[in-house]
Protein backbone atom coordinates (compact mmCIF):
# COMPACT_ATOMS: atom_id res chain seq x y z
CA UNK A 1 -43.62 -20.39 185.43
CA UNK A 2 -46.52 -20.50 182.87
CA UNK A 3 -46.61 -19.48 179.18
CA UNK A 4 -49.04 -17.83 177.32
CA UNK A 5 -49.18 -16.13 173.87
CA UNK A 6 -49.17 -12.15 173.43
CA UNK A 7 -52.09 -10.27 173.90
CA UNK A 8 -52.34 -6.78 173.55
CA UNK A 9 -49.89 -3.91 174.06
CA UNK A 10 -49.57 -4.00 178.01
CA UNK A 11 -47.36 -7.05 177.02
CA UNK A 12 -45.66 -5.47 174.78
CA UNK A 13 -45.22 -2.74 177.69
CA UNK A 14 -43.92 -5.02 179.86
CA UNK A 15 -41.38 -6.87 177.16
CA UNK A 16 -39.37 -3.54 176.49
CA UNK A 17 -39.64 -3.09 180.46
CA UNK A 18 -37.69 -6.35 180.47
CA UNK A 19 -35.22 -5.72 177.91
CA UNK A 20 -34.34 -2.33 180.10
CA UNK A 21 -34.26 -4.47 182.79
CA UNK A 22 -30.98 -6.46 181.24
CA UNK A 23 -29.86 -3.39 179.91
CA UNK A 24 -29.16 -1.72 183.54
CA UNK A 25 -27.98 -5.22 184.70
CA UNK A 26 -24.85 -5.09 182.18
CA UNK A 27 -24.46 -9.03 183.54
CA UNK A 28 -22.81 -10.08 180.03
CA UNK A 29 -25.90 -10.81 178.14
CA UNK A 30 -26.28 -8.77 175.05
CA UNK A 31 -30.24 -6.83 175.35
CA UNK A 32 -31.53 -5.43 172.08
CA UNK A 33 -32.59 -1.89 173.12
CA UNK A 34 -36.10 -1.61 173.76
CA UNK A 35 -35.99 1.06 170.68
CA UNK A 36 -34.96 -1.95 168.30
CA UNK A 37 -37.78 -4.45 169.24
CA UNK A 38 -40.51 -1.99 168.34
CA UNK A 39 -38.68 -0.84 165.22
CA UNK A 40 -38.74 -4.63 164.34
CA UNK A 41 -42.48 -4.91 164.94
CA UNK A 42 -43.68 -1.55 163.70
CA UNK A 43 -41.59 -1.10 160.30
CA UNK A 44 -42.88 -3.78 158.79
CA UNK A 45 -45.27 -5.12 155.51
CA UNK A 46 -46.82 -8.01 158.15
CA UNK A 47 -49.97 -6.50 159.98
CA UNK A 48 -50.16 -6.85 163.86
CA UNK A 49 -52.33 -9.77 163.71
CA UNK A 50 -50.14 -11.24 161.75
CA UNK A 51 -46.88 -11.05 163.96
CA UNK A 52 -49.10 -10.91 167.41
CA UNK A 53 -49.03 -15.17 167.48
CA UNK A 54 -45.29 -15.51 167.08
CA UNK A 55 -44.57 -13.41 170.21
CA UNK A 56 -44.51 -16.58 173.30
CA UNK A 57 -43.91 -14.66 177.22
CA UNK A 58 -43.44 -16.79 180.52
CA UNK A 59 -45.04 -15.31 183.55
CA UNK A 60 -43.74 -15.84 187.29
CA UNK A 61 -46.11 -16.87 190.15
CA UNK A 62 -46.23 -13.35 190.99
CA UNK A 63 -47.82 -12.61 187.18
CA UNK A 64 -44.40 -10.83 186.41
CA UNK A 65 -42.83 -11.30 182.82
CA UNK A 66 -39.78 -13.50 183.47
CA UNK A 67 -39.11 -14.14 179.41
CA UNK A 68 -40.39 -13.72 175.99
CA UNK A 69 -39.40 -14.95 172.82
CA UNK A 70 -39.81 -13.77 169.01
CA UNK A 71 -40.19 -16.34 166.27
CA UNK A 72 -39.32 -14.95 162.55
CA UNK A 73 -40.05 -17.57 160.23
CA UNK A 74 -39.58 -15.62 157.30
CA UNK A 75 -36.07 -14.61 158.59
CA UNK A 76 -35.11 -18.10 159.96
CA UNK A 77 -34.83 -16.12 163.36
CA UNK A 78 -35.45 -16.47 166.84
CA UNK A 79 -34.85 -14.09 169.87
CA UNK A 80 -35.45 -15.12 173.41
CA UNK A 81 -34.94 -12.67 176.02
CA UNK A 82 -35.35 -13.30 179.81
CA UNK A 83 -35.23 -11.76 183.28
CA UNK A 84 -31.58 -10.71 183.74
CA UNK A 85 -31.64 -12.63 187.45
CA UNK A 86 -32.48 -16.08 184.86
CA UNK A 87 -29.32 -15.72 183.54
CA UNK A 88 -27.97 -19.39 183.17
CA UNK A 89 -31.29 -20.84 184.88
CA UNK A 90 -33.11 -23.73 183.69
CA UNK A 91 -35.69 -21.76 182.95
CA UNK A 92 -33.96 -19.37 180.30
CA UNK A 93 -32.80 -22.88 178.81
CA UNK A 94 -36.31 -24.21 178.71
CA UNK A 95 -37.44 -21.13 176.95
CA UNK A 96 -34.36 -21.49 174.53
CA UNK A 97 -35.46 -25.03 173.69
CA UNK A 98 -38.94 -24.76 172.90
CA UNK A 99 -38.19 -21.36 170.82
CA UNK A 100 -35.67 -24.18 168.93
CA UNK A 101 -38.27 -26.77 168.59
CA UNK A 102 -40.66 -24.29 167.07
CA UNK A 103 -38.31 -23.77 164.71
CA UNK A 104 -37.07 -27.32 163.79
CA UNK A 105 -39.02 -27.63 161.06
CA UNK A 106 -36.98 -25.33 158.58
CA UNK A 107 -33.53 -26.78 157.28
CA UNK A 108 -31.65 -24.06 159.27
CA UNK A 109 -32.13 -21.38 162.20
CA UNK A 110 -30.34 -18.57 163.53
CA UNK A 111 -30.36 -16.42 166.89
CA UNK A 112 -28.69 -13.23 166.73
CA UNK A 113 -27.04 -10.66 168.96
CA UNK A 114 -24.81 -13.05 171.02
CA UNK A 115 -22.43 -11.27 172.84
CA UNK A 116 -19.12 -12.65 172.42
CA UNK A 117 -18.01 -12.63 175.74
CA UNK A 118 -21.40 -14.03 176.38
CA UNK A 119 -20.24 -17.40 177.96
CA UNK A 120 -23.43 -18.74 179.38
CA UNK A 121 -25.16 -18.26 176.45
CA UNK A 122 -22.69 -19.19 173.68
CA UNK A 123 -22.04 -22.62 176.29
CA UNK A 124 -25.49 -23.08 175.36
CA UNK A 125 -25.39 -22.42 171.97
CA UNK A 126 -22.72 -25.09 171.43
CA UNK A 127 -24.21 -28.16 173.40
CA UNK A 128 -27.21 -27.54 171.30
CA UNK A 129 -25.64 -27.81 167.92
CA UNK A 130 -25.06 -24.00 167.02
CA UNK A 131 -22.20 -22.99 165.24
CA UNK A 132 -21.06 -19.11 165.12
CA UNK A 133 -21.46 -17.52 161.44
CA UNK A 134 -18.37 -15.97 160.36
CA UNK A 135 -19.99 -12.45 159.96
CA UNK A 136 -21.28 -10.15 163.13
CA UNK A 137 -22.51 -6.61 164.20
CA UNK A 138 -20.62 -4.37 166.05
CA UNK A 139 -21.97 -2.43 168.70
CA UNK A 140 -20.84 1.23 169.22
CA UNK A 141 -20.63 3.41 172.69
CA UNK A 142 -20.64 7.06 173.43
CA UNK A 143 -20.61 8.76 176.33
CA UNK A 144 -23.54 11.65 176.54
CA UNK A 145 -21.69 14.30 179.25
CA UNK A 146 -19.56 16.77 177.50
CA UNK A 147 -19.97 19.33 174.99
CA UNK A 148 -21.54 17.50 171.62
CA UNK A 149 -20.87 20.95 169.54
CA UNK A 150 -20.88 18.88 165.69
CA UNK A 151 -19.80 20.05 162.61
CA UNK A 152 -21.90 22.70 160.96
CA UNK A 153 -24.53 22.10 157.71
CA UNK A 154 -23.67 23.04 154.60
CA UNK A 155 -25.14 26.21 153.53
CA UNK A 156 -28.77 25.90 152.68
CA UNK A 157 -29.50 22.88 154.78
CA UNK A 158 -31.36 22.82 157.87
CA UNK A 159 -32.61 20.49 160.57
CA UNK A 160 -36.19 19.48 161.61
CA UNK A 161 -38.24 17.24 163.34
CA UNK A 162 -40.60 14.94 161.61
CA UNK A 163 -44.15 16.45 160.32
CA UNK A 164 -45.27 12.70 160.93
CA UNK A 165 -47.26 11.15 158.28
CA UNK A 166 -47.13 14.16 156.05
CA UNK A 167 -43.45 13.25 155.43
CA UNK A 168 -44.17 9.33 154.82
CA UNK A 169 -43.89 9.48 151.24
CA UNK A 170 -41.17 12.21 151.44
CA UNK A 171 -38.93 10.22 154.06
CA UNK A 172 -39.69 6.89 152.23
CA UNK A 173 -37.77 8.32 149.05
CA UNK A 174 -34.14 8.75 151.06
CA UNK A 175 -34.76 4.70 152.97
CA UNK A 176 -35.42 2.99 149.70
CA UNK A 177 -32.24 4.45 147.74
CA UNK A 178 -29.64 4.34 151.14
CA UNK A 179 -31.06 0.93 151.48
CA UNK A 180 -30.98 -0.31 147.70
CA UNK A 181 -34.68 -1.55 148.19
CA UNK A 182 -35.66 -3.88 145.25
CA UNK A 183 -39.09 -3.11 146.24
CA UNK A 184 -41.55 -0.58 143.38
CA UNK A 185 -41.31 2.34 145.74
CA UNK A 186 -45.35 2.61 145.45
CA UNK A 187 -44.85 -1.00 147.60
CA UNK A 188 -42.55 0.50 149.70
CA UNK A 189 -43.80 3.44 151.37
CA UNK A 190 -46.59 2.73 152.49
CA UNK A 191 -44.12 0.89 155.18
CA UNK A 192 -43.39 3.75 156.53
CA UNK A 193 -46.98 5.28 156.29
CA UNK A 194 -48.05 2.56 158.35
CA UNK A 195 -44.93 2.91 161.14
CA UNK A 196 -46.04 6.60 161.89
CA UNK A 197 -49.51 5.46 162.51
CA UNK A 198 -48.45 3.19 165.07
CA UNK A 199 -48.65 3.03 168.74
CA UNK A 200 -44.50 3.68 169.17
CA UNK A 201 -44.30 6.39 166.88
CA UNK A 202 -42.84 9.40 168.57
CA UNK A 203 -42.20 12.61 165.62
CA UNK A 204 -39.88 14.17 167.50
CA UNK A 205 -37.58 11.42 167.65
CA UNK A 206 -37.54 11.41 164.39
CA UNK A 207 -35.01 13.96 162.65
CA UNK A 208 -34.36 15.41 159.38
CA UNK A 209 -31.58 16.91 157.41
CA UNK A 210 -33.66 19.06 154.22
CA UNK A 211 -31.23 20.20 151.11
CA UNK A 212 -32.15 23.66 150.03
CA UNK A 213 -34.77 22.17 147.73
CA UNK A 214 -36.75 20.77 150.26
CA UNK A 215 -35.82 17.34 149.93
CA UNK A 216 -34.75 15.13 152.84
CA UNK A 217 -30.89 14.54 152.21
CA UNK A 218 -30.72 12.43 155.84
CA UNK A 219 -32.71 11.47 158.69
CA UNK A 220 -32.41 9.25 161.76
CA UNK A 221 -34.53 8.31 164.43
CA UNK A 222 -33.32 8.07 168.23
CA UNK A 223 -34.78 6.22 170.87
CA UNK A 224 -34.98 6.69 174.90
CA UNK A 225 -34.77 4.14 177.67
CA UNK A 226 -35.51 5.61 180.78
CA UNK A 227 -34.59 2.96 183.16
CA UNK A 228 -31.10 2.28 181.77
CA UNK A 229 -30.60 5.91 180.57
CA UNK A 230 -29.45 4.46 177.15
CA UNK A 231 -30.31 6.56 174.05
CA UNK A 232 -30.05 4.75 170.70
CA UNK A 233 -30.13 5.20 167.12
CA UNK A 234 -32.32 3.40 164.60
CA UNK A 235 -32.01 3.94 161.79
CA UNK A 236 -29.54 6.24 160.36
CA UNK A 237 -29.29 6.71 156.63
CA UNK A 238 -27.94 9.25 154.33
CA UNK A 239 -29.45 9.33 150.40
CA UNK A 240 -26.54 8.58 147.80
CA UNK A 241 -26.85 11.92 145.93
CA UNK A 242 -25.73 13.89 149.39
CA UNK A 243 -22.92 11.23 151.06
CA UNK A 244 -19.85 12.81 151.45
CA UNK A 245 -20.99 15.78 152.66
CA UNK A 246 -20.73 15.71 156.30
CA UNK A 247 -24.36 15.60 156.73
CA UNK A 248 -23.96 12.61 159.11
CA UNK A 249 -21.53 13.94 161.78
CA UNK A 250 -24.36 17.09 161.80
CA UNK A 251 -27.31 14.22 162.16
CA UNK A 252 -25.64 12.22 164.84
CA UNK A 253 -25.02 15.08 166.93
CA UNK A 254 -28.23 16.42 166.84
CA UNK A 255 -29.60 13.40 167.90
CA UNK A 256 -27.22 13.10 170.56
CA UNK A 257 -28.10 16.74 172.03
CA UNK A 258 -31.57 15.64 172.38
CA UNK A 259 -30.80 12.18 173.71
CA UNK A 260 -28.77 13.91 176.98
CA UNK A 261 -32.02 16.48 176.94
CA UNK A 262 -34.15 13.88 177.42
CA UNK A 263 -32.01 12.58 180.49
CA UNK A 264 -29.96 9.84 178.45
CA UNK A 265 -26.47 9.79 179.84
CA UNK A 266 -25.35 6.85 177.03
CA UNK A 267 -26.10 6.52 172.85
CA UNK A 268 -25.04 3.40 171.23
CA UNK A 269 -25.65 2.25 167.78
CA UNK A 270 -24.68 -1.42 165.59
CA UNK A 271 -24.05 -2.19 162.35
CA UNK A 272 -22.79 -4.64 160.31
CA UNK A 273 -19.18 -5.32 160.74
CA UNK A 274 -18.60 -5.29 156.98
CA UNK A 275 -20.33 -1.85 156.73
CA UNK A 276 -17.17 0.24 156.48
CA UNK A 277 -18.92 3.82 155.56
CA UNK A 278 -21.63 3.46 158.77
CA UNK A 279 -18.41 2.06 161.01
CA UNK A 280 -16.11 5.36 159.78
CA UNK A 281 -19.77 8.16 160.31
CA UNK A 282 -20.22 6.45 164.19
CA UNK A 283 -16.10 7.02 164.83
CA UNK A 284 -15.85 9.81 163.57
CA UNK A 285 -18.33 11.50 165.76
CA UNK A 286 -17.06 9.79 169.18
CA UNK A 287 -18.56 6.54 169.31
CA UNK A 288 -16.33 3.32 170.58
CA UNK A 289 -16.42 -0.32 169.53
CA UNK A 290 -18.09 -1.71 172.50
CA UNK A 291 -18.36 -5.66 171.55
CA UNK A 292 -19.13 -7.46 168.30
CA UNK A 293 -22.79 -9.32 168.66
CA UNK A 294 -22.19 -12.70 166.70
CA UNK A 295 -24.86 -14.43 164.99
CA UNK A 296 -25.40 -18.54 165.94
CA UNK A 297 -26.70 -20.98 163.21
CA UNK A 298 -28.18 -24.51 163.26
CA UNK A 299 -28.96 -26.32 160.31
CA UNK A 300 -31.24 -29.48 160.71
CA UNK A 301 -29.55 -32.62 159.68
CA UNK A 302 -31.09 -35.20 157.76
């Protein structure tokens, strides 16, 4: 195989392509869906040019993507993803180790999403000095076939599909409070300005719930996978002033209805495990603890 660096959106193309790729293999190693990657590279403050260099890809003989690796400095973060039929190969353990040695020069280093029946790549974790952090995300299941009637809306709330960037500012207000963003909110939105200019937004993935006053009270975004017929959700967020009023369940199954219209026969969703409120919203509506997704750490020793 040969490395290169990234270099222009067919790659990213073909690094989603890969990550469905796992997905429909199911072999035991934990795949991001490919909605996730380009929420982490398009919802961001750091331009493209700016994340572009820390994306690495290994190409076969053939000029196929075999394996690709993220390196988040700022997070103390790496991901490494590779063909599912690399699973255990020297190969996905070369890529490992040079993502590692990238990284060696800050005191410690995490990869995330480790599956925790994962044992090829937790074996690898350990021989290489990671230790598993005592928090994790859980990752949620529902099935798609079957009725998905939901709860109705309060009176004098209503559902729509994003205006796109007209509704920047106005979406922006409900993900800084759900979130707690420390960020001036004149800092913040522009975020989200600058995700619905990009290449992977889609508007009507995006979905609102609007109080009677016009605000948005909730909104989530779902995402397809056509190969592995996965639908997932990213991100879902209610504003504090309207919790507690079922606006959720009515959200979730929304998105769910168009998921299975848009041929998706799964939905799945993580959180944090600590996250009790988001863990009681994805039960409630159907969804099944699938497997917690541990996070590994390494801290450089002196």
């Amino acid at each position: 195989m040969r490395a290169r660096g990234y270099e222009g959106i067919q790659d990213l193309y073909a690094m989603l392509d890969l990550l469905a790729e796992g997905r429909k293999a199911d072999n035991g190693t934990y795949y991001v869906h490919r909605g996730d990657l380009q929420w982490w590279l398009f919802y961001t403050d750091v331009p493209q040019e700016a994340w572009q260099p820390n994306i690495h890809l290994w190409i076969d003989d053939g000029d196929r993507l075999i394996g690709w690796a993220l390196l988040s400095q700022g997070e103390y973060a790496f991901d490494v993803y590779v063909s599912p039929l690399l699973r255990g190969d020297s190969r996905e353990h070369e890529m490992l180790a040079w993502a590692v040695e990238q990284m060696s020069a800050l005191g410690s280093l995490q990869n995330v999403w480790v599956a925790e029946d994962d044992e090829v790549r937790i074996r690898w974790m350990k021989e290489n000095g990671f230790k598993p952090e005592q928090g994790h995300f859980v990752h949620f299941k529902r099935s798609l076939f079957g009725p998905l009637d939901g709860p109705a809306l309060p009176e004098g709330f209503s559902l729509r599909t994003s205006r796109g960037q007209e509704d920047a500012r106005l979406r922006s207000v409900i993900s800084h409070a759900a979130f707690g963003s420390s960020k001036p909110f004149e800092e913040y939105w522009p975020r989200t300005l600058r995700f619905m200019q990009s290449a992977v937004y889609v508007p009507e993935h995006e979905i609102f719930v609007v109080s009677p006053n016009g605000e948005i009270a909730a909104f989530c975004i779902i995402w397809t996978d056509e190969l592995s017929k996965i639908g997932h959700f990213e991100p879902v967020a209610t504003h504090p002033n309207f919790q507690r009023m079922g606006l959720g369940k009515s959200l979730l199954f929304e998105g769910m209805r168009r998921l299975k219209s848009e041929g998706m026969n799964e939905a799945d969703v993580c959180t944090n495990d600590d996250n009790a409120p988001a863990i009681r919203l994805y039960e409630s509506v159907g969804f099944q603890k699938a497997k917690r997704l541990l996070t590994y750490r390494k801290k450089r020793t002196t």
